[in-house]
PDB file of N, CA and C in Angstrom:
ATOM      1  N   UNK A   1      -6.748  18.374  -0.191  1.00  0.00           N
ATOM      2  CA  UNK A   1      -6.114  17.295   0.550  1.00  0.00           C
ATOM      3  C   UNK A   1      -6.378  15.944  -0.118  1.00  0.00           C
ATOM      4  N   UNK A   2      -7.606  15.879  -0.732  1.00  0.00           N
ATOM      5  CA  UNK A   2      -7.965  14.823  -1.349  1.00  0.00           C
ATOM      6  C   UNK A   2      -7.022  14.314  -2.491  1.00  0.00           C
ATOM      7  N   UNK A   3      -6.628  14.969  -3.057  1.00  0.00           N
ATOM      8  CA  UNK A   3      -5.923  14.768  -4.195  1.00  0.00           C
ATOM      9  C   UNK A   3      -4.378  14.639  -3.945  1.00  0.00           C
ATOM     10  N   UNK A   4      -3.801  14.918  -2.753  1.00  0.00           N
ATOM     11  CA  UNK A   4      -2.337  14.423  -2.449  1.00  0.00           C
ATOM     12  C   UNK A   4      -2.517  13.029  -2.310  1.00  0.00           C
ATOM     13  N   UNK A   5      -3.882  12.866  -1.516  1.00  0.00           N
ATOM     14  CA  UNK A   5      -3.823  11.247  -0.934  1.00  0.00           C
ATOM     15  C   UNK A   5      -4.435  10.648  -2.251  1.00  0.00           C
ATOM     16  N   UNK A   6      -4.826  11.139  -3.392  1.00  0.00           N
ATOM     17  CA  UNK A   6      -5.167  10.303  -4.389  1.00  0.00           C
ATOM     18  C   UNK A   6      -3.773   9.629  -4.845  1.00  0.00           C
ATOM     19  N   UNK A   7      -2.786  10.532  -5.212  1.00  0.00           N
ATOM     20  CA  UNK A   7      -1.228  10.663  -5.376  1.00  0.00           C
ATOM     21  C   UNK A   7      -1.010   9.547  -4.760  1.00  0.00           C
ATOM     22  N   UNK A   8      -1.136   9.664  -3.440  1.00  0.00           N
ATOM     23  CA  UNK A   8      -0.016   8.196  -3.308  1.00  0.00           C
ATOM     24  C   UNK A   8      -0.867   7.106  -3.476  1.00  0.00           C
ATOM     25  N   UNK A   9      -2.057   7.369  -3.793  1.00  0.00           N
ATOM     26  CA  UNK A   9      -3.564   5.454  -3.960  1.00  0.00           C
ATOM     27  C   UNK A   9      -2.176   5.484  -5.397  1.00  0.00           C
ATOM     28  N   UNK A  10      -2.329   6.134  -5.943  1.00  0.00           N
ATOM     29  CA  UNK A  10      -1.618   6.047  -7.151  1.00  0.00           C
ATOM     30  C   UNK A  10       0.098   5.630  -7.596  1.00  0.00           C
ATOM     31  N   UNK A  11       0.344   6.032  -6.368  1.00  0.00           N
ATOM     32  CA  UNK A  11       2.281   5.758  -5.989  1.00  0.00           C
ATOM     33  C   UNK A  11       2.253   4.033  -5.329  1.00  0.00           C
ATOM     34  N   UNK A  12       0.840   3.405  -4.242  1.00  0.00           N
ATOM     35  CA  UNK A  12       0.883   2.378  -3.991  1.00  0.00           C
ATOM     36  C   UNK A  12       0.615   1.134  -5.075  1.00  0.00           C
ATOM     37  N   UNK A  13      -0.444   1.944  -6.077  1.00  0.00           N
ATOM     38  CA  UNK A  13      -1.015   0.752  -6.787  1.00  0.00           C
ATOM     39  C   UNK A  13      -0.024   0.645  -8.087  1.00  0.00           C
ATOM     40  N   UNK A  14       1.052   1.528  -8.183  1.00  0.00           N
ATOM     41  CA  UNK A  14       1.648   1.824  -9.530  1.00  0.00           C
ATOM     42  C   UNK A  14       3.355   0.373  -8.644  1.00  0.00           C
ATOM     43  N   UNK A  15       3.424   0.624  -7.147  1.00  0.00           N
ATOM     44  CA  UNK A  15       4.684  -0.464  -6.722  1.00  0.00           C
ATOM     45  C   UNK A  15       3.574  -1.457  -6.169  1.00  0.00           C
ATOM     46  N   UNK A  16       2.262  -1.538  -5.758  1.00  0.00           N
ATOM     47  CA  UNK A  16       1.437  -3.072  -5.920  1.00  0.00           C
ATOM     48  C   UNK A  16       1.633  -3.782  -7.489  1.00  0.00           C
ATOM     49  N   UNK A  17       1.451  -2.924  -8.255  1.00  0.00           N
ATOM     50  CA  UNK A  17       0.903  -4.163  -9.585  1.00  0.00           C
ATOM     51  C   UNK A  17       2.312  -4.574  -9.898  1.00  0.00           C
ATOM     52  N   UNK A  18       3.553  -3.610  -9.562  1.00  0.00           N
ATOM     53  CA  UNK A  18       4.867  -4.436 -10.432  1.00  0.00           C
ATOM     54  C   UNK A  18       5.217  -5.439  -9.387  1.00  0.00           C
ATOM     55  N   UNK A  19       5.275  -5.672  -8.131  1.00  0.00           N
ATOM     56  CA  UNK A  19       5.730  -7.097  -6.890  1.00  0.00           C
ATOM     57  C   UNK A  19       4.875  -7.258  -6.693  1.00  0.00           C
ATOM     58  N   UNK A  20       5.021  -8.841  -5.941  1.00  0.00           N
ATOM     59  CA  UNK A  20       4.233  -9.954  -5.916  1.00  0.00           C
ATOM     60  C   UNK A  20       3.305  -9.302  -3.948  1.00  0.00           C
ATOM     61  N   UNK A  21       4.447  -9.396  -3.188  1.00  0.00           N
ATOM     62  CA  UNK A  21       4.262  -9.100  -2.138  1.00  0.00           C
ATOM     63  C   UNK A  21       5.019  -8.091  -1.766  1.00  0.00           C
ATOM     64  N   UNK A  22       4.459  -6.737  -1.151  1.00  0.00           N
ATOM     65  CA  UNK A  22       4.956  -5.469  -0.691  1.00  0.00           C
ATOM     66  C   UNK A  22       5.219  -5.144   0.645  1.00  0.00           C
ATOM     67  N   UNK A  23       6.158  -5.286   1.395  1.00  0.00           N
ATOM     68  CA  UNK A  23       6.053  -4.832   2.752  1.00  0.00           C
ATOM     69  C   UNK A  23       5.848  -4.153   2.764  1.00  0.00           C
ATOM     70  N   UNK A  24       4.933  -3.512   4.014  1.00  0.00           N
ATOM     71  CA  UNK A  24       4.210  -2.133   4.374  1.00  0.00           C
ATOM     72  C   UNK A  24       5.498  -1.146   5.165  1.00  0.00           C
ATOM     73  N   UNK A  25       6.395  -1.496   5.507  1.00  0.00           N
ATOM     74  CA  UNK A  25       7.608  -0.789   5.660  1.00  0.00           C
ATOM     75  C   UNK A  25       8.465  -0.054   4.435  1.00  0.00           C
ATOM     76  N   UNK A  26       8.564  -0.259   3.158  1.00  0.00           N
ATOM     77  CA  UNK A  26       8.548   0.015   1.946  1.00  0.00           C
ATOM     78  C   UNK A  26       8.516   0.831   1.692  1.00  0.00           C
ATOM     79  N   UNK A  27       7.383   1.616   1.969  1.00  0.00           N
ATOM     80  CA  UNK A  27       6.151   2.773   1.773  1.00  0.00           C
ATOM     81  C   UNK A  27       6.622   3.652   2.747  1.00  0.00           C
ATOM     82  N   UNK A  28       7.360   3.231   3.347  1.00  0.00           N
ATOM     83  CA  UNK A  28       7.953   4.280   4.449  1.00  0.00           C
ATOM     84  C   UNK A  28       9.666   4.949   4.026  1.00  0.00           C
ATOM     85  N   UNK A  29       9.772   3.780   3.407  1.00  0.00           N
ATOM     86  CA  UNK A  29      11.665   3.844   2.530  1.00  0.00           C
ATOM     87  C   UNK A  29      11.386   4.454   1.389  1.00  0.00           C
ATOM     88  N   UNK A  30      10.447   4.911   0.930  1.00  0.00           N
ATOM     89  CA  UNK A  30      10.199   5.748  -0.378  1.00  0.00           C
ATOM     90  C   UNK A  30      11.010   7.265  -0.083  1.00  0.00           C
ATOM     91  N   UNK A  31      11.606   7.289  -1.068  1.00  0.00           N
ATOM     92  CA  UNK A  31      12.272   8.840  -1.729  1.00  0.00           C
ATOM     93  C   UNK A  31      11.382   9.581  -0.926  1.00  0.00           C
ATOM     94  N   UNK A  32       9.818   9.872  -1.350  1.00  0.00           N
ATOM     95  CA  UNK A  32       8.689  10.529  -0.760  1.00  0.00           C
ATOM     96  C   UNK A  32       8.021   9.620   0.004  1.00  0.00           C
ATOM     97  N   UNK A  33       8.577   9.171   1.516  1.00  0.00           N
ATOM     98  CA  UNK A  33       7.453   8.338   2.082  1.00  0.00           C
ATOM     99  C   UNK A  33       6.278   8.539   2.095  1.00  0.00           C
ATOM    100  N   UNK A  34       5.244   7.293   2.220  1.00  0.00           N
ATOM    101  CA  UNK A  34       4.034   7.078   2.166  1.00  0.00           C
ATOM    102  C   UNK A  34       3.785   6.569   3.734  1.00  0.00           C
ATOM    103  N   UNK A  35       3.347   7.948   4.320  1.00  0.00           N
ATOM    104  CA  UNK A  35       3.671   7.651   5.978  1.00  0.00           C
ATOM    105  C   UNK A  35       2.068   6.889   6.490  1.00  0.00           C
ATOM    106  N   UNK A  36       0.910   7.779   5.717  1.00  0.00           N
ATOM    107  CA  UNK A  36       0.011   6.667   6.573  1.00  0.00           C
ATOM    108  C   UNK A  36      -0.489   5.537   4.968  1.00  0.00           C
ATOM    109  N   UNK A  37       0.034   4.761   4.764  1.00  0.00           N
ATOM    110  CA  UNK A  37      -0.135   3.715   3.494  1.00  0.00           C
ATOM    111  C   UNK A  37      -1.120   3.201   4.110  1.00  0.00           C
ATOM    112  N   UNK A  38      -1.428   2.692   5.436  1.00  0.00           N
ATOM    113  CA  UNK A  38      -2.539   2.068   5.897  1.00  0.00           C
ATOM    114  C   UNK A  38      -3.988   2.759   5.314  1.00  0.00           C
ATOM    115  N   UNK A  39      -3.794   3.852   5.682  1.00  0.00           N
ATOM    116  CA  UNK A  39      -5.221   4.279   5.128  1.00  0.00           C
ATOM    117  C   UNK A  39      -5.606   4.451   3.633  1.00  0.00           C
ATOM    118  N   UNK A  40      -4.316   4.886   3.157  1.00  0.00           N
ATOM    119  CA  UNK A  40      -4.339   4.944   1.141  1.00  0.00           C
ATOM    120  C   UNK A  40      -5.116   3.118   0.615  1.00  0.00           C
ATOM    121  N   UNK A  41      -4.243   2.446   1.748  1.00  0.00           N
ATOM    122  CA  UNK A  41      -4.747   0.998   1.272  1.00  0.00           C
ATOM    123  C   UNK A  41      -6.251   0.588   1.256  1.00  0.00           C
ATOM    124  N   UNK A  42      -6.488   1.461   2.640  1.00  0.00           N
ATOM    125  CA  UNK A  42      -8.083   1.018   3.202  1.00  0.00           C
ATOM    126  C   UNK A  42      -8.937   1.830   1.915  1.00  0.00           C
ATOM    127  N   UNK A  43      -8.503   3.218   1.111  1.00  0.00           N
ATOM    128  CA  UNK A  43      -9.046   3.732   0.401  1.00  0.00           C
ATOM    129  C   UNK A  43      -9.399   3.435  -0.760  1.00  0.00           C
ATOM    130  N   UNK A  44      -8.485   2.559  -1.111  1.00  0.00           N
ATOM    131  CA  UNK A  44      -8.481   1.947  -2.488  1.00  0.00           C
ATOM    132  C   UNK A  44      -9.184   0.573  -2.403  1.00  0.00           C
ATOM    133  N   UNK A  45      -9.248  -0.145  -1.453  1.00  0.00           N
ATOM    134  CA  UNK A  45     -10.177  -1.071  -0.562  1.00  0.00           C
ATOM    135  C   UNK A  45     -11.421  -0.617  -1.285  1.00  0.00           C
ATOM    136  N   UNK A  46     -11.870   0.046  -0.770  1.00  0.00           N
ATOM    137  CA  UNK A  46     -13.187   0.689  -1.013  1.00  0.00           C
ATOM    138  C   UNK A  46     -13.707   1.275  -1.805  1.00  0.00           C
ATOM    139  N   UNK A  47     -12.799   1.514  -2.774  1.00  0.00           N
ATOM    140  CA  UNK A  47     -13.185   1.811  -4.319  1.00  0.00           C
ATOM    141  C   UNK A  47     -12.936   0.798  -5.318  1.00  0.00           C
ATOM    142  N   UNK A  48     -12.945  -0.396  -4.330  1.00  0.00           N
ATOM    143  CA  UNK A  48     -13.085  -1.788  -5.025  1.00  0.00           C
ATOM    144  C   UNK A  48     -11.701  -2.844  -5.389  1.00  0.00           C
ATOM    145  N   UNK A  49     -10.423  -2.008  -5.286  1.00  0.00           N
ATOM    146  CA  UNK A  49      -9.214  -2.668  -5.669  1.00  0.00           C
ATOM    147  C   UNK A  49      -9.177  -3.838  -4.711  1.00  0.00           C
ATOM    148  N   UNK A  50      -9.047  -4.940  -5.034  1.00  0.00           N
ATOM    149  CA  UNK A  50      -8.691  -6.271  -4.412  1.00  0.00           C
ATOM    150  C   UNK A  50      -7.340  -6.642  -3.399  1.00  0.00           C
ATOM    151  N   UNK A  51      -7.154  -5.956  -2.755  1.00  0.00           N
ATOM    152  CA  UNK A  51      -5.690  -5.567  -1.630  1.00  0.00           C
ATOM    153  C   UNK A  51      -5.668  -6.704  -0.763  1.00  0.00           C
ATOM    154  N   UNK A  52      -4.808  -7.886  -0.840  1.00  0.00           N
ATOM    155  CA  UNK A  52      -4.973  -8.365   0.632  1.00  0.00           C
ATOM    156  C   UNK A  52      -3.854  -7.758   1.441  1.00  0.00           C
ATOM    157  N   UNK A  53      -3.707  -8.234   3.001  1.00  0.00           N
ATOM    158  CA  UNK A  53      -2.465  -8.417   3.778  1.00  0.00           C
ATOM    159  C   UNK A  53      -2.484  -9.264   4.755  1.00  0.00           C
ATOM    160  N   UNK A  54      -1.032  -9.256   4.950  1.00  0.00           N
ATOM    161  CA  UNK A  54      -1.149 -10.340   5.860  1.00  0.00           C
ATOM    162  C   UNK A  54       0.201 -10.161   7.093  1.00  0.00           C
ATOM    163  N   UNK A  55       0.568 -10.576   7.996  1.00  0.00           N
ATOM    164  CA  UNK A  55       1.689 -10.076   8.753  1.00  0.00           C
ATOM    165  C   UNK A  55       2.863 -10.656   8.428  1.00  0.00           C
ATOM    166  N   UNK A  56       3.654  -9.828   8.491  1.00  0.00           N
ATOM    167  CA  UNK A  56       5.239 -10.901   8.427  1.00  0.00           C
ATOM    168  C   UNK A  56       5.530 -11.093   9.399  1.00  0.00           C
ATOM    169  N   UNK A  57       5.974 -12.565   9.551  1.00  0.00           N
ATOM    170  CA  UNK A  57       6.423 -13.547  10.683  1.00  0.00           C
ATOM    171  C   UNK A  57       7.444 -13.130  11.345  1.00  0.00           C
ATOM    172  N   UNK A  58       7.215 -12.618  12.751  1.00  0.00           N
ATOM    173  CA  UNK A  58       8.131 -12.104  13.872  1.00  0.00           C
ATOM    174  C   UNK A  58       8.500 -10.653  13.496  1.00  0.00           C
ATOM    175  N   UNK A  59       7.286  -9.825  13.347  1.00  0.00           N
ATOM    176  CA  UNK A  59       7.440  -8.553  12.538  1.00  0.00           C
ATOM    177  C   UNK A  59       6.121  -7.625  13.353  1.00  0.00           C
ATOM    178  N   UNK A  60       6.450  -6.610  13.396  1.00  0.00           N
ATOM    179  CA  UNK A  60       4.834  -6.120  13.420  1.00  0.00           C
ATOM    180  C   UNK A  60       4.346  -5.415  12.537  1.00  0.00           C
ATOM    181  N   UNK A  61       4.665  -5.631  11.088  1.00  0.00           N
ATOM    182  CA  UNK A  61       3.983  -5.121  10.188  1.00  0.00           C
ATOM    183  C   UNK A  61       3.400  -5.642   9.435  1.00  0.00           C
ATOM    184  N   UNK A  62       2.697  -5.134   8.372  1.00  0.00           N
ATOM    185  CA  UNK A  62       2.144  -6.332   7.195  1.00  0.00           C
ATOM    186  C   UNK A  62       2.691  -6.093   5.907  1.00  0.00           C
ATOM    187  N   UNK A  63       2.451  -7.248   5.118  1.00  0.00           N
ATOM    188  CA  UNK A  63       2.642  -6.931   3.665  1.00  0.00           C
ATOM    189  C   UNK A  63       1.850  -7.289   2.777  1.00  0.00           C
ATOM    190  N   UNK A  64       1.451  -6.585   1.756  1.00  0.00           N
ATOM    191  CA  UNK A  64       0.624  -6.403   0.773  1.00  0.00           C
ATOM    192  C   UNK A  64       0.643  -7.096  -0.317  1.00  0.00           C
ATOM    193  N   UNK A  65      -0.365  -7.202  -1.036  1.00  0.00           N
ATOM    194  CA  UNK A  65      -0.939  -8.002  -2.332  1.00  0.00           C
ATOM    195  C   UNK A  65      -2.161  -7.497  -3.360  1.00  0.00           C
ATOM    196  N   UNK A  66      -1.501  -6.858  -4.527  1.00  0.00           N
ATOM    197  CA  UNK A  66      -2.944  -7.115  -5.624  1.00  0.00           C
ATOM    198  C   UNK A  66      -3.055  -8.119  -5.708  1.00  0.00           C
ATOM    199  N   UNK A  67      -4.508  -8.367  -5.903  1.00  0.00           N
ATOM    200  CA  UNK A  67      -4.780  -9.135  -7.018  1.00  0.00           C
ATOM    201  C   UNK A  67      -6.125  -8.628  -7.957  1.00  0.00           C
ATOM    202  N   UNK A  68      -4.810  -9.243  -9.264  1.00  0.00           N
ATOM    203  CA  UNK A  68      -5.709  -8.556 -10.490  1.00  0.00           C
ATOM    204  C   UNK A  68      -6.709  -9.546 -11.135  1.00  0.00           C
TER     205      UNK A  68
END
């Protein structure tokens, strides 16, 4: 199981590094959605990648940010 969800740390950080800001809805419009991205994010969080987010205005979701 570990290694599907490595797959998408890898499908998020491969559409983080090419845009600036990523809506977290996005990840859901994928060919192969990325249904829980929240947690891939929190995972990669914690293995040190620099992720912010923040909410979009009159939205209830967030959108995302490397920084490299």
């Amino acid at each position: 199981m570990y290694k599907k969800n490595r797959t998408q740390e890898q499908r998020i950080l491969n559409i983080l590094s090419i845009e600036e800001w990523v809506d977290g809805m996005s990840f859901l419009r994928l060919e192969s959605p990325i249904t829980q991205f929240h947690a891939r994010i929190w995972g990669l969080q914690k293995r040190g990648y620099n992720i912010i987010g923040r909410y979009v205005k009159n939205k209830n979701w967030k959108e995302y940010k490397l920084i490299k």
